[in-house]
N, C-alpha and C. Protein backbone atom coordinates (compact mmCIF):
# COMPACT_ATOMS: atom_id res chain seq x y z
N UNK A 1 -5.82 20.07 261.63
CA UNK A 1 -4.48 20.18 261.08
C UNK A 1 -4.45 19.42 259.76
N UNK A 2 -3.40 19.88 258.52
CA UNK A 2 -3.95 19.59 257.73
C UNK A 2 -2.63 18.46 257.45
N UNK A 3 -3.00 17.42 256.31
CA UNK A 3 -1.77 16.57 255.85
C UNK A 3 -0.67 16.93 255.36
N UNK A 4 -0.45 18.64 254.91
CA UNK A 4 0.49 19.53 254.58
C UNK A 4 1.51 19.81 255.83
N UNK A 5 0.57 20.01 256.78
CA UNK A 5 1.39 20.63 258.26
C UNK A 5 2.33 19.17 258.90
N UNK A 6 1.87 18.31 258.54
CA UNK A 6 2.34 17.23 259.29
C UNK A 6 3.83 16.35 258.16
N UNK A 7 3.55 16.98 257.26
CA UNK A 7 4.67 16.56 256.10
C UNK A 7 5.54 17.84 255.99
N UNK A 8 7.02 17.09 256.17
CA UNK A 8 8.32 18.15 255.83
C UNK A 8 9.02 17.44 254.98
N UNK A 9 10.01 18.29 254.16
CA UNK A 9 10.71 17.49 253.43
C UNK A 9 12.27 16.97 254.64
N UNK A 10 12.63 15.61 253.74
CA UNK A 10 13.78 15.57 254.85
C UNK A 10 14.76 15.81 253.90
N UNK A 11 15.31 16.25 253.99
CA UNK A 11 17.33 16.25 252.78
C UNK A 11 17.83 15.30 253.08
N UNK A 12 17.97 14.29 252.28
CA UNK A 12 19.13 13.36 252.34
C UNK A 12 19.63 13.43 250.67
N UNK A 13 20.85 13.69 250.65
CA UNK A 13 21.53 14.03 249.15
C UNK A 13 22.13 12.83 248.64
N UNK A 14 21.94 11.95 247.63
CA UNK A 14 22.93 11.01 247.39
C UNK A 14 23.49 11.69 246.32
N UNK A 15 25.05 10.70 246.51
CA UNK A 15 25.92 11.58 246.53
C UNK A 15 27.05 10.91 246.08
N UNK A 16 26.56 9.21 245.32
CA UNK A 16 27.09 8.68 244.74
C UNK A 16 27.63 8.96 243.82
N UNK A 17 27.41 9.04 242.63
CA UNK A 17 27.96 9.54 241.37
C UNK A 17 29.18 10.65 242.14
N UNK A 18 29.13 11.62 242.95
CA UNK A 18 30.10 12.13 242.94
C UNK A 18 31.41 11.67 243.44
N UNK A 19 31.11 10.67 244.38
CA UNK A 19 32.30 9.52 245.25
C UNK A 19 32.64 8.74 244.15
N UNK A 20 32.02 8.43 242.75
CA UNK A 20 32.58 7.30 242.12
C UNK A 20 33.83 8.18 241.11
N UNK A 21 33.04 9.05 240.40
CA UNK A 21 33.88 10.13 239.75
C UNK A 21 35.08 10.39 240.67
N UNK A 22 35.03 11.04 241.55
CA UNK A 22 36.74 10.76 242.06
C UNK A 22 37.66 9.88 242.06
N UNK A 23 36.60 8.90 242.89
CA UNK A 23 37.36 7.52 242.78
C UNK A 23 37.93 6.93 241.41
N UNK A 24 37.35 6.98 240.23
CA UNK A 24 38.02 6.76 239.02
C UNK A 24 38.91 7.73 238.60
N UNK A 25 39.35 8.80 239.00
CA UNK A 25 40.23 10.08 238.91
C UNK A 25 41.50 9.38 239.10
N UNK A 26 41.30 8.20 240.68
CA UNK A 26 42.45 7.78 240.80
C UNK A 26 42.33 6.33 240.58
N UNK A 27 42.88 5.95 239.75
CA UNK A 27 43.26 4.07 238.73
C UNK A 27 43.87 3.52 240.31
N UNK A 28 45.24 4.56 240.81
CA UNK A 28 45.83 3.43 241.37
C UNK A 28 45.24 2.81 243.08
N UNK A 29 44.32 3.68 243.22
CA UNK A 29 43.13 3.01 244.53
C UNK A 29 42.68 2.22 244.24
N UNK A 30 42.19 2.08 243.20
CA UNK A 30 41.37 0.83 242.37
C UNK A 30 42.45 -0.08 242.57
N UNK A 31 43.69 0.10 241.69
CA UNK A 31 44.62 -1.31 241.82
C UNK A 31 45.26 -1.74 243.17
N UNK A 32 45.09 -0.88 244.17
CA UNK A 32 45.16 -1.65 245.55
C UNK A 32 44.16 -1.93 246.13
N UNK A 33 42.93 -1.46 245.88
CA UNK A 33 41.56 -2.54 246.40
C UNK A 33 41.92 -4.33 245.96
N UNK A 34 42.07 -4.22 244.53
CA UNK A 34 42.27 -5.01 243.68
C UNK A 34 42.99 -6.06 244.59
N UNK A 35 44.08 -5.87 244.71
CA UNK A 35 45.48 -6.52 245.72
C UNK A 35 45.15 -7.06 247.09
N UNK A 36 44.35 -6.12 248.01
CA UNK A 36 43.67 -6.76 249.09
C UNK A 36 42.57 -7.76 248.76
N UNK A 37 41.39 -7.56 247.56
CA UNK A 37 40.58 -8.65 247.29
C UNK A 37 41.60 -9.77 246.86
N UNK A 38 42.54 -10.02 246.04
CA UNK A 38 43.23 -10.66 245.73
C UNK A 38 44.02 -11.80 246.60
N UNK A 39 44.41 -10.76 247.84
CA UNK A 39 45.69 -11.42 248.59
C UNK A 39 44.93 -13.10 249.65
N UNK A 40 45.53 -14.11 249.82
CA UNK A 40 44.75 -14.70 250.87
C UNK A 40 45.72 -15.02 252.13
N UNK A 41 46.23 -13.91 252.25
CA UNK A 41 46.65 -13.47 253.84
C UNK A 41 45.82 -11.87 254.22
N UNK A 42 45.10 -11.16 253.41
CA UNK A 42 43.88 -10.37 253.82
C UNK A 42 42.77 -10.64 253.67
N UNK A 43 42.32 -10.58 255.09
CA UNK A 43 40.74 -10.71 254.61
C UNK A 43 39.06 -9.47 254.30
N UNK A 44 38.34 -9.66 255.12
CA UNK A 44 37.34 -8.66 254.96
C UNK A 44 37.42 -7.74 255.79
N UNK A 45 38.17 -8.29 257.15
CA UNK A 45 38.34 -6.61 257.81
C UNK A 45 39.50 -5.92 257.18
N UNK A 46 40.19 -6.05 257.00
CA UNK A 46 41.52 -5.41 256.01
C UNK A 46 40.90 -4.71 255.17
N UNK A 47 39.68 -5.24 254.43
CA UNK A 47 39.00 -4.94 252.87
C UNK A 47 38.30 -3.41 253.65
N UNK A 48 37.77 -3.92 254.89
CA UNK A 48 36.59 -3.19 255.14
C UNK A 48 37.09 -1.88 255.93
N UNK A 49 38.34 -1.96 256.53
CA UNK A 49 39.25 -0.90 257.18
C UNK A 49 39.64 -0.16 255.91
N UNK A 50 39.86 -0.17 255.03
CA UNK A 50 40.64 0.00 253.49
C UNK A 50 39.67 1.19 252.99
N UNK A 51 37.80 0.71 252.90
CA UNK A 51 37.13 0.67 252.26
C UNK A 51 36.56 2.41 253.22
N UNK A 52 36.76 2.09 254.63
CA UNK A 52 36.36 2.97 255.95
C UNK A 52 37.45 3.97 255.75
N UNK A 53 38.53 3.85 255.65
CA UNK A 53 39.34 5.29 255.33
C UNK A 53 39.18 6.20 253.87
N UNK A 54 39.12 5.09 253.05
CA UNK A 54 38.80 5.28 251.28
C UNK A 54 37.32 6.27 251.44
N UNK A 55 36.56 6.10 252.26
CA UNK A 55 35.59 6.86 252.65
C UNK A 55 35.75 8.21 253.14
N UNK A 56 36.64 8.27 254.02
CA UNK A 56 36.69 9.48 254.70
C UNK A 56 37.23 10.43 253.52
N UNK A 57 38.44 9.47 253.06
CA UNK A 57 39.33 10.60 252.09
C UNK A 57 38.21 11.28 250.80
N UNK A 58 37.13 10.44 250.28
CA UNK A 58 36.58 10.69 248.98
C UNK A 58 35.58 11.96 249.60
N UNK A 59 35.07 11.83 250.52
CA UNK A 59 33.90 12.83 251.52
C UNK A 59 34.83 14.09 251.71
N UNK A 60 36.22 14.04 252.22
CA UNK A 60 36.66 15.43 252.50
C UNK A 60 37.19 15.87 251.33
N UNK A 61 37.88 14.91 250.06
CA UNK A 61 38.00 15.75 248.76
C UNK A 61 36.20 16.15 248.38
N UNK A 62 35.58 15.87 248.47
CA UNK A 62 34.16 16.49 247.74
C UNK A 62 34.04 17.49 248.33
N UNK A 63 33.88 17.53 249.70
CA UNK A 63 33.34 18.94 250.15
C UNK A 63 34.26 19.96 250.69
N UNK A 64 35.79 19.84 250.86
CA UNK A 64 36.83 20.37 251.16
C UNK A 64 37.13 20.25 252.34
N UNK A 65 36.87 19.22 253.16
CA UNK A 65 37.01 19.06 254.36
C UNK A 65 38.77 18.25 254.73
N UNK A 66 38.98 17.89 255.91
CA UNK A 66 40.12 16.99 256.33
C UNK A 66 39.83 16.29 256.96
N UNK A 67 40.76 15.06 257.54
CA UNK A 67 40.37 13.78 258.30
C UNK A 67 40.68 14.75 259.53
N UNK A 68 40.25 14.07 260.65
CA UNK A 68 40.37 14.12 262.12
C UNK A 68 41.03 13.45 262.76
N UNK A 69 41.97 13.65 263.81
CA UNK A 69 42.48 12.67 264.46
C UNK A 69 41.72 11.75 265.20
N UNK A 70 42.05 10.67 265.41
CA UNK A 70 41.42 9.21 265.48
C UNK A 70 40.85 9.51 266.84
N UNK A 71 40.91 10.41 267.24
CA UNK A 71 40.82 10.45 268.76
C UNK A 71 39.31 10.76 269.22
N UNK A 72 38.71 11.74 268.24
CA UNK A 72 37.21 12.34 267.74
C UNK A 72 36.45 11.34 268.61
N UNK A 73 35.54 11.39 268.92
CA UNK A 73 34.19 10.36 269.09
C UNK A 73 33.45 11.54 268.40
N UNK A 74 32.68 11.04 267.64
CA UNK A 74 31.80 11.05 267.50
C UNK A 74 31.92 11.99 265.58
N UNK A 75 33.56 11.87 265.24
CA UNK A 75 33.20 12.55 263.96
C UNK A 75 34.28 12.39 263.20
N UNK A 76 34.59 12.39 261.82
CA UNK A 76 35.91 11.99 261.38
C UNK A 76 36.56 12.69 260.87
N UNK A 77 35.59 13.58 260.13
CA UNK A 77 36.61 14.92 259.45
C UNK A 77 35.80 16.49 260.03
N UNK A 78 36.62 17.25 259.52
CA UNK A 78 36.39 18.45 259.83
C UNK A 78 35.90 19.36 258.32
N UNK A 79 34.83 19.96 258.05
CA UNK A 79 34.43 20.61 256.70
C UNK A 79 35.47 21.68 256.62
N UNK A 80 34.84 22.46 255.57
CA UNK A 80 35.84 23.66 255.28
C UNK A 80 35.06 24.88 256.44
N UNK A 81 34.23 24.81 256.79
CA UNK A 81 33.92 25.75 257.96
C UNK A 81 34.25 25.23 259.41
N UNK A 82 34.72 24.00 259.57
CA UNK A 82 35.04 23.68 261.17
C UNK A 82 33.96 23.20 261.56
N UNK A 83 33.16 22.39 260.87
CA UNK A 83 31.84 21.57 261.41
C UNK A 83 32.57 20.20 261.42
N UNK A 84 31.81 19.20 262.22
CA UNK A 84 32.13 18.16 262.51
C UNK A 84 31.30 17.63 261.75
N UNK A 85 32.02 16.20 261.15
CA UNK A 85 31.60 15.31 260.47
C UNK A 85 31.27 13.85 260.55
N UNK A 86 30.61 13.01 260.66
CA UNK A 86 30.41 11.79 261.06
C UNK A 86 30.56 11.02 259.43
N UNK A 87 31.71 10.16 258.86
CA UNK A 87 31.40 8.80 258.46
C UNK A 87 31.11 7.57 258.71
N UNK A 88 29.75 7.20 257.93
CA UNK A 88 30.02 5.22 258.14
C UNK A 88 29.97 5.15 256.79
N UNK A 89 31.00 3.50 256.47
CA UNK A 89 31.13 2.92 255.50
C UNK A 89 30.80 1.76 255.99
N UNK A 90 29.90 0.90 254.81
CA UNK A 90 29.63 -0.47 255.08
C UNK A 90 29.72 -1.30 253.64
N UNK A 91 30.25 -2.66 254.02
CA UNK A 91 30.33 -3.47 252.73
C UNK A 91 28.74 -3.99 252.23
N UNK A 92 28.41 -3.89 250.90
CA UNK A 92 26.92 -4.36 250.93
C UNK A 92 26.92 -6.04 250.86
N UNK A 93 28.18 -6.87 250.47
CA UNK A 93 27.98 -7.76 250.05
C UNK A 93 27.67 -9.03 251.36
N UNK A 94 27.43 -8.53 252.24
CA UNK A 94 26.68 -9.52 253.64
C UNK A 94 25.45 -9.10 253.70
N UNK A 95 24.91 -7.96 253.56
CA UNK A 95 23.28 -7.55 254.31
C UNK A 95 22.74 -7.06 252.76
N UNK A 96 23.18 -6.66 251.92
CA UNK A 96 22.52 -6.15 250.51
C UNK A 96 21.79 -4.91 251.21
N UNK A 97 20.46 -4.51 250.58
CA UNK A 97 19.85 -3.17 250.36
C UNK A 97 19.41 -3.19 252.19
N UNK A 98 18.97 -4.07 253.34
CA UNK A 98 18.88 -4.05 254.59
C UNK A 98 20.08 -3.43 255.69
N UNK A 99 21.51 -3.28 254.71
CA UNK A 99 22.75 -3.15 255.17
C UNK A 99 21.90 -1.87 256.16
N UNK A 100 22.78 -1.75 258.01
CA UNK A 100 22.84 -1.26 259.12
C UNK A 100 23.69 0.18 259.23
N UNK A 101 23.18 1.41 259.55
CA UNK A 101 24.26 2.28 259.71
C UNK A 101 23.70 2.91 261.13
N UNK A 102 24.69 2.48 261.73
CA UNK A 102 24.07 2.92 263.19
C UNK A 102 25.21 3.95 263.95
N UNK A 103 24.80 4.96 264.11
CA UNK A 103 25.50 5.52 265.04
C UNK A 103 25.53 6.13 266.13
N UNK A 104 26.71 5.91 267.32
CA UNK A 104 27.13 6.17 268.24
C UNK A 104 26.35 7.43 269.18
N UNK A 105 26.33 7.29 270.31
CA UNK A 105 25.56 8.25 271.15
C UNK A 105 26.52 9.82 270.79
N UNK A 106 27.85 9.42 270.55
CA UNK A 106 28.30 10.70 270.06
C UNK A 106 28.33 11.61 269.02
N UNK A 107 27.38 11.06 267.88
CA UNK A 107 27.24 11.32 266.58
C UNK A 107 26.64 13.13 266.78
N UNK A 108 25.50 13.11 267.86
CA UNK A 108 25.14 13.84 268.06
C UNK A 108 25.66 15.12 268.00
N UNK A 109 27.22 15.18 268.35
CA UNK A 109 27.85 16.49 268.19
C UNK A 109 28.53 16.78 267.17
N UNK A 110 28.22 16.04 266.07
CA UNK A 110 28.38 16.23 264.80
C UNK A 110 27.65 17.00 263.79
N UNK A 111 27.82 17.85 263.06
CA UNK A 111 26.26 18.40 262.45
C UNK A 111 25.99 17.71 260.63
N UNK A 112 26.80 17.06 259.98
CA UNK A 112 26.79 16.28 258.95
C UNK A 112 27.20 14.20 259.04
N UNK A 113 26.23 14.19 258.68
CA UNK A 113 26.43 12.16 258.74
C UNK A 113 26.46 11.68 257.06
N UNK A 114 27.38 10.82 256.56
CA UNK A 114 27.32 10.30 255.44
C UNK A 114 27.16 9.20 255.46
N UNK A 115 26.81 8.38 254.83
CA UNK A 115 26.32 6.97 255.00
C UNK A 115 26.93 6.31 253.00
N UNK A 116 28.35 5.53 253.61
CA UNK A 116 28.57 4.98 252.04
C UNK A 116 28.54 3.45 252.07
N UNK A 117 27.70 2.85 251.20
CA UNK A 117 27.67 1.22 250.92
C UNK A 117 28.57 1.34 249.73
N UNK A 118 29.43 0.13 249.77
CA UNK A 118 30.21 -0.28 248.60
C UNK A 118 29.94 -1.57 247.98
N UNK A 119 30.09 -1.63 247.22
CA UNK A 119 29.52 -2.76 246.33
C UNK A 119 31.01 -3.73 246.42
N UNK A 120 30.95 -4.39 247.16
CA UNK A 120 32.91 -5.46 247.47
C UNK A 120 32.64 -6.74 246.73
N UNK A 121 31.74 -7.01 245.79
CA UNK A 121 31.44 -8.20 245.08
C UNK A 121 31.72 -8.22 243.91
N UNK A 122 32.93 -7.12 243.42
CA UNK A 122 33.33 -6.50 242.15
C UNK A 122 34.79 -6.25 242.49
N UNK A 123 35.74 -6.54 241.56
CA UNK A 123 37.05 -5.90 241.67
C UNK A 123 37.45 -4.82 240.63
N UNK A 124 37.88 -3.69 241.20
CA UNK A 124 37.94 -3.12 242.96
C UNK A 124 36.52 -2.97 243.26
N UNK A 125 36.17 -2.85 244.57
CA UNK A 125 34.83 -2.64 245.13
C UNK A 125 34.77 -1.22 244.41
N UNK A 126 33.26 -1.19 244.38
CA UNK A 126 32.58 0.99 244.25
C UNK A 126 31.94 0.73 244.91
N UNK A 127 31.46 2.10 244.94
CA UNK A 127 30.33 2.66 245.84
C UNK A 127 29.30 3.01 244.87
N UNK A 128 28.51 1.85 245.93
CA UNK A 128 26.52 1.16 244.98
C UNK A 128 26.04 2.28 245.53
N UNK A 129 26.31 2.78 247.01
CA UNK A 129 24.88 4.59 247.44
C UNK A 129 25.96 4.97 248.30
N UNK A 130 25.59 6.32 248.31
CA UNK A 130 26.12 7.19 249.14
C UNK A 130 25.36 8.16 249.27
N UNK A 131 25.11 8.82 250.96
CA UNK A 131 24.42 9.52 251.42
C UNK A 131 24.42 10.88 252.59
N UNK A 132 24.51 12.13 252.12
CA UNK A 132 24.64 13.25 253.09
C UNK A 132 23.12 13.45 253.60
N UNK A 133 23.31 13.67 254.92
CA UNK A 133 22.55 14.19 255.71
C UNK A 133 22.59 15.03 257.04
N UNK A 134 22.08 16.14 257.79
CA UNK A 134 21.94 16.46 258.43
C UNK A 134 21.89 16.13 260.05
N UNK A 135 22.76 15.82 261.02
CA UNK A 135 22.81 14.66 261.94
C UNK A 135 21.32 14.85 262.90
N UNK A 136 21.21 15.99 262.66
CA UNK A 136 19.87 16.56 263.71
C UNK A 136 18.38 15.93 262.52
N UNK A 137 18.78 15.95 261.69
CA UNK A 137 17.38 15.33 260.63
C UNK A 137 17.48 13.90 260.99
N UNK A 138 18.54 13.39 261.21
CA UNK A 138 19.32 11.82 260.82
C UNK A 138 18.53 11.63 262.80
N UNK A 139 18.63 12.02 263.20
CA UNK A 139 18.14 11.58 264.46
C UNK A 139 16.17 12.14 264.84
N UNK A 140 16.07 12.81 264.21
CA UNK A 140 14.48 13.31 264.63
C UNK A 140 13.99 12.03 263.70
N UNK A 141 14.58 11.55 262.56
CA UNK A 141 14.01 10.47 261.81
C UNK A 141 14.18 9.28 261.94
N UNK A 142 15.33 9.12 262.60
CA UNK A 142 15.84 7.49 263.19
C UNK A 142 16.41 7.80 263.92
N UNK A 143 16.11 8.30 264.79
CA UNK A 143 16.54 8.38 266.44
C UNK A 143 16.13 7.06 267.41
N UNK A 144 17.08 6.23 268.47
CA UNK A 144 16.97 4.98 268.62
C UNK A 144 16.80 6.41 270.22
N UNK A 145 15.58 5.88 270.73
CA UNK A 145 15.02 6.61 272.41
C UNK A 145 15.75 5.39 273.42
N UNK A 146 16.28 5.55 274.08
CA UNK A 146 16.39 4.75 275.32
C UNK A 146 17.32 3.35 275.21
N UNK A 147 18.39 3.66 274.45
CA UNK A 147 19.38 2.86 274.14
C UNK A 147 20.73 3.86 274.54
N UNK A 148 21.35 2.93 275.36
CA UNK A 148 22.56 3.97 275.58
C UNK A 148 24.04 3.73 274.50
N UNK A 149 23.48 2.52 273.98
CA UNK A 149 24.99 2.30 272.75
C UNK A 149 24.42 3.58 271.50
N UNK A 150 23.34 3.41 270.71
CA UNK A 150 23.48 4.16 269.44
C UNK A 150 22.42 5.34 269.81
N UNK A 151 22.76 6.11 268.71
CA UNK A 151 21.74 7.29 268.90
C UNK A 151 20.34 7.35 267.73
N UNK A 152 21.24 6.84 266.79
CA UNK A 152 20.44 6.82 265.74
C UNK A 152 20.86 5.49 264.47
N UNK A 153 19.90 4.98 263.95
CA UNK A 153 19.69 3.57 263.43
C UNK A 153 19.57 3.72 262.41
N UNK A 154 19.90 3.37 260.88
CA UNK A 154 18.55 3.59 259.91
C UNK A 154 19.51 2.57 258.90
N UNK A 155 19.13 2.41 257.51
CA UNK A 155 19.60 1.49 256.52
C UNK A 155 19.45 1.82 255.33
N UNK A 156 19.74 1.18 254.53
CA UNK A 156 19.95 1.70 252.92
C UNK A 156 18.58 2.04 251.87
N UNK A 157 17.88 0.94 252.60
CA UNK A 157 15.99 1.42 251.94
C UNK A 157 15.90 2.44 252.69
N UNK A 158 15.92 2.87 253.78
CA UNK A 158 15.19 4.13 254.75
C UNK A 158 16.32 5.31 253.91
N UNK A 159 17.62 5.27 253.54
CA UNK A 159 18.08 6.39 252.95
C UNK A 159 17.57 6.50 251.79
N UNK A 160 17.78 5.65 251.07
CA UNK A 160 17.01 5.48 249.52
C UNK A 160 15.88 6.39 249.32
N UNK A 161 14.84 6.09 250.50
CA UNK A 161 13.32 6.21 250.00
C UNK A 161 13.24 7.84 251.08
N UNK A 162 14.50 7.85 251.59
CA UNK A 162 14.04 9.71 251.98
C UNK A 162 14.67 10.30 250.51
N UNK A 163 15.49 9.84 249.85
CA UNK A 163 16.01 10.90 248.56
C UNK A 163 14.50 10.62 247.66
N UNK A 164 14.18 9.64 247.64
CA UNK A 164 12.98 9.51 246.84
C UNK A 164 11.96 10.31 246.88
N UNK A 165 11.81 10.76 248.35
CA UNK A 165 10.61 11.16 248.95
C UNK A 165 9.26 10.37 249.23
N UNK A 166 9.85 9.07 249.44
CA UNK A 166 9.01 8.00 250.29
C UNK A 166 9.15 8.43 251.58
N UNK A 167 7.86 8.06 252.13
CA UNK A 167 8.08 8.23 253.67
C UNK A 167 8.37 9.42 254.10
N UNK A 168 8.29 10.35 253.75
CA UNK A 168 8.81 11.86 254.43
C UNK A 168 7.96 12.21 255.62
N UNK A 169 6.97 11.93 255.70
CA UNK A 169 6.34 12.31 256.67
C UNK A 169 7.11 11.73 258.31
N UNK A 170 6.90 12.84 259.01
CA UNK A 170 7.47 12.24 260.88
C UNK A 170 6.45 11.26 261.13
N UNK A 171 5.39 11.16 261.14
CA UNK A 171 3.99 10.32 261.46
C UNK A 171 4.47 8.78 261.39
């Protein structure tokens, strides 16, 4: 068998530049990030709840999708064809480029996963990467076997270096 057969490409799309461009479309998101970094009766979960919806909304304006009711396991919006969608948002400014995106045993019935780090060490926070992927790729490649909390594990170098085309190989 040859080193060809054993190498596939994986798709992971970043997808930054297009989350930031919106996001500057609108000034006045920016000036209420601004207000929560600001306030000291909010803290980082406030920032980071803020930062987790600001996510969903920028993902379903890009691809024409809507939010989901909160009720979902395992997905947050709905595309413009009725596919299920999985977001995580994470702040980078605790874990940097090691930052965790782990998801849920229910992710699985999702068929798109995005993965957005924000850069919260800046006022207003942006978004440093952002990442589409395939939930069935997102698990044949970081699939966690024999854990009943997550299904699948991976982090900001392992997304990075699949758009790169580091590491592509399953091996």
């Amino acid at each position: 068998m040859s080193l060809d057969s054993l190498e596939r490409v994986f798709s992971v799309e970043d997808i930054t530049a297009d989350l930031n461009r919106i996001l500057k479309e609108h000034v006045e998101v920016g000036e209420a990030l601004k207000l929560i970094v600001a306030s000291p009766l909010l803290g980082r979960e406030t920032l980071s709840a803020a930062l987790g919806e600001l996510s969903e909304h920028l993902i379903a304006r890009l691809i024409g999708g809507s939010r989901t009711n909160r009720s979902n396991n395992g997905s947050d919006l709905t595309g413009p064809l009725g596919e299920r969608i999985e977001v995580k948002s994470r702040q980078l400014s605790r874990w940097g480029e090691s930052l965790m995106f782990d998801f849920s045993r229910h992710t699985v019935s999702a068929s798109e996963a995005y993965c957005v780090a924000w850069d919260d060490t800046v006022a207003p926070p942006v978004v440093h990467a952002a990442y589409r992927g395939a939930v069935a790729e997102f698990k044949e490649r970081w699939g966690v076997r024999g854990q009943s909390t997550y299904s699948i594990r991976t982090n900001l170098r392992k997304l990075r270096a699949a758009v790169d085309g580091v590491g592509s190989s399953l091996a």
